[in-house]
Structures are given as structure tokens and as C-alpha cells.
Protein backbone atom coordinates (compact mmCIF):
# COMPACT_ATOMS: atom_id res chain seq x y z
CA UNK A 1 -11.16 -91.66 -113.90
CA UNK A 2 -13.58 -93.50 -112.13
CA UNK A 3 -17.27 -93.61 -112.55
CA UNK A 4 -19.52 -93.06 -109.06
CA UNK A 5 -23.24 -92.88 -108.86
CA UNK A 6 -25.48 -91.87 -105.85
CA UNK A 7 -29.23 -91.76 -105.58
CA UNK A 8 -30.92 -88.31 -104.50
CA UNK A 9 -34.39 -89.31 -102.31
CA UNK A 10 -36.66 -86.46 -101.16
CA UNK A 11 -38.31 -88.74 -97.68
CA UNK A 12 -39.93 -85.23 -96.55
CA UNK A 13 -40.69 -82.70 -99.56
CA UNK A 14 -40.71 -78.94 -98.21
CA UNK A 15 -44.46 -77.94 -98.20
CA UNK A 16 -43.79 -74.33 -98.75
CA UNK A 17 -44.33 -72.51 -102.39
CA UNK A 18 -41.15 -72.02 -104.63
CA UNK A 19 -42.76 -69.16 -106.43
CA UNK A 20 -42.98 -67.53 -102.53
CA UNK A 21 -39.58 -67.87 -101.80
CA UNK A 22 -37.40 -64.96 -102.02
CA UNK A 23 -34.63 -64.89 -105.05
CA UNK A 24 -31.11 -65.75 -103.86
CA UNK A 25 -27.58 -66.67 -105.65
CA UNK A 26 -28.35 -70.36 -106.42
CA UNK A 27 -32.04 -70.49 -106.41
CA UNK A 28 -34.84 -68.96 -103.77
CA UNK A 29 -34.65 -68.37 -100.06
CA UNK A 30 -37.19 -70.62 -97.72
CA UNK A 31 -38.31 -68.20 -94.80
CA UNK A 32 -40.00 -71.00 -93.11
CA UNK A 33 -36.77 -73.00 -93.00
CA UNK A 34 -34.43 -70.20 -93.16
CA UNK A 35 -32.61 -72.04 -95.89
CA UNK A 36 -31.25 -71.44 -99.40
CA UNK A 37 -33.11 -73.67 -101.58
CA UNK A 38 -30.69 -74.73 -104.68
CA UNK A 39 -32.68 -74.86 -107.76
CA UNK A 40 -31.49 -78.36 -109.31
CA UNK A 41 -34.03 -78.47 -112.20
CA UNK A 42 -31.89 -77.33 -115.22
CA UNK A 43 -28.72 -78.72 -113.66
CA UNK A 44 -26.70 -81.85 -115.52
CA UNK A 45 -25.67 -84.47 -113.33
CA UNK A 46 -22.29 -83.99 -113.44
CA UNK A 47 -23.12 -80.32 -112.00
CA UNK A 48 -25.93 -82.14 -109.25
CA UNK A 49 -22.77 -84.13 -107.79
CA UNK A 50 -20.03 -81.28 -107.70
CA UNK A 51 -22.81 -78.99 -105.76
CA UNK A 52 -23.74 -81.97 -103.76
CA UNK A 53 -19.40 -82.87 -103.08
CA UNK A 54 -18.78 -79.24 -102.24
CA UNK A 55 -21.46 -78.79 -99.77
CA UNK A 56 -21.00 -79.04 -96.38
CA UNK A 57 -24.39 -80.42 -94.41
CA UNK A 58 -27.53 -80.63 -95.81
CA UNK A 59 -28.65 -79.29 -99.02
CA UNK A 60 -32.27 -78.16 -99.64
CA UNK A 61 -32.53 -78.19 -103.83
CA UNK A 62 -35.44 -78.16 -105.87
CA UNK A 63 -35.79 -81.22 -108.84
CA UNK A 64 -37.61 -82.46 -111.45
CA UNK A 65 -39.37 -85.87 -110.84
CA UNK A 66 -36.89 -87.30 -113.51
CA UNK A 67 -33.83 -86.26 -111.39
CA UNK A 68 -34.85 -88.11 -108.27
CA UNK A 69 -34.39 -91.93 -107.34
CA UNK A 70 -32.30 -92.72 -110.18
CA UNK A 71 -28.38 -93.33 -110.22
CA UNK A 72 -26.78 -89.74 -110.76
CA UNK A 73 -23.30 -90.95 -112.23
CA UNK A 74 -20.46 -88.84 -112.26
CA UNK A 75 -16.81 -88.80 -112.68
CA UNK A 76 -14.32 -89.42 -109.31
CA UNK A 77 -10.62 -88.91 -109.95
């Protein structure tokens, strides 16, 4: 297997409270965006990059400083 790495950026944070959000299946639900916001923070990489292969669009997540602008390196087959 191959090894891949990709960078997660945040160029426009979300503004709005997570502790305001509504509870959903994979994290809280933004009613100003009218988005499920995927709660990243106790995620391991390898899990960051199959959420991240499986979605389709955009993904609004929730991270720890440590998880962002760094190489997230994961497995490819």
C-alpha cells in the first residue's frame, strides 16, 4: 500500500458556537449554515481521510489546532 498525505486548512472558520449547535449523528447541526458539522477532534488520521474520501462536497468538521495545516498521512491501496 501506498502512503498519501493531504493538508486540512480552515481559510474561513464558522463563527457560530459548537456548544449551540444542535446534536446530530456525526457531531452537531449548524442552523446558520444548515449543515452537519463533523466533530474531527478525537478522530485518528487514518479515520480524518476515510470521512474526508467518502464525502461527497464539502465537509464542515470541527478540529483541534494540532490537526490542522499539517500532513494527514494515510494509507491508499
Amino acid at each position: 500500500m501506498k502512503k498519501k498525505s493531504f493538508q486540512l486548512k480552515v481559510n474561513e472558520p464558522c463563527h457560530e458556537s459548537w456548544n449551540e449547535m444542535t446534536n446530530s449523528e456525526k457531531g452537531r447541526f449548524c442552523q446558520s449554515c444548515q449543515k452537519e458539522v463533523i466533530d474531527f477532534t478525537s478522530l485518528s488520521d487514518r479515520a480524518i481521510a476515510q470521512t474526508f474520501k467518502k464525502a461527497k462536497g464539502n465537509v464542515c468538521g470541527r478540529f483541534n489546532d494540532f490537526q490542522l495545516n499539517r500532513p494527514i498521512v494515510h494509507e491508499s491501496t
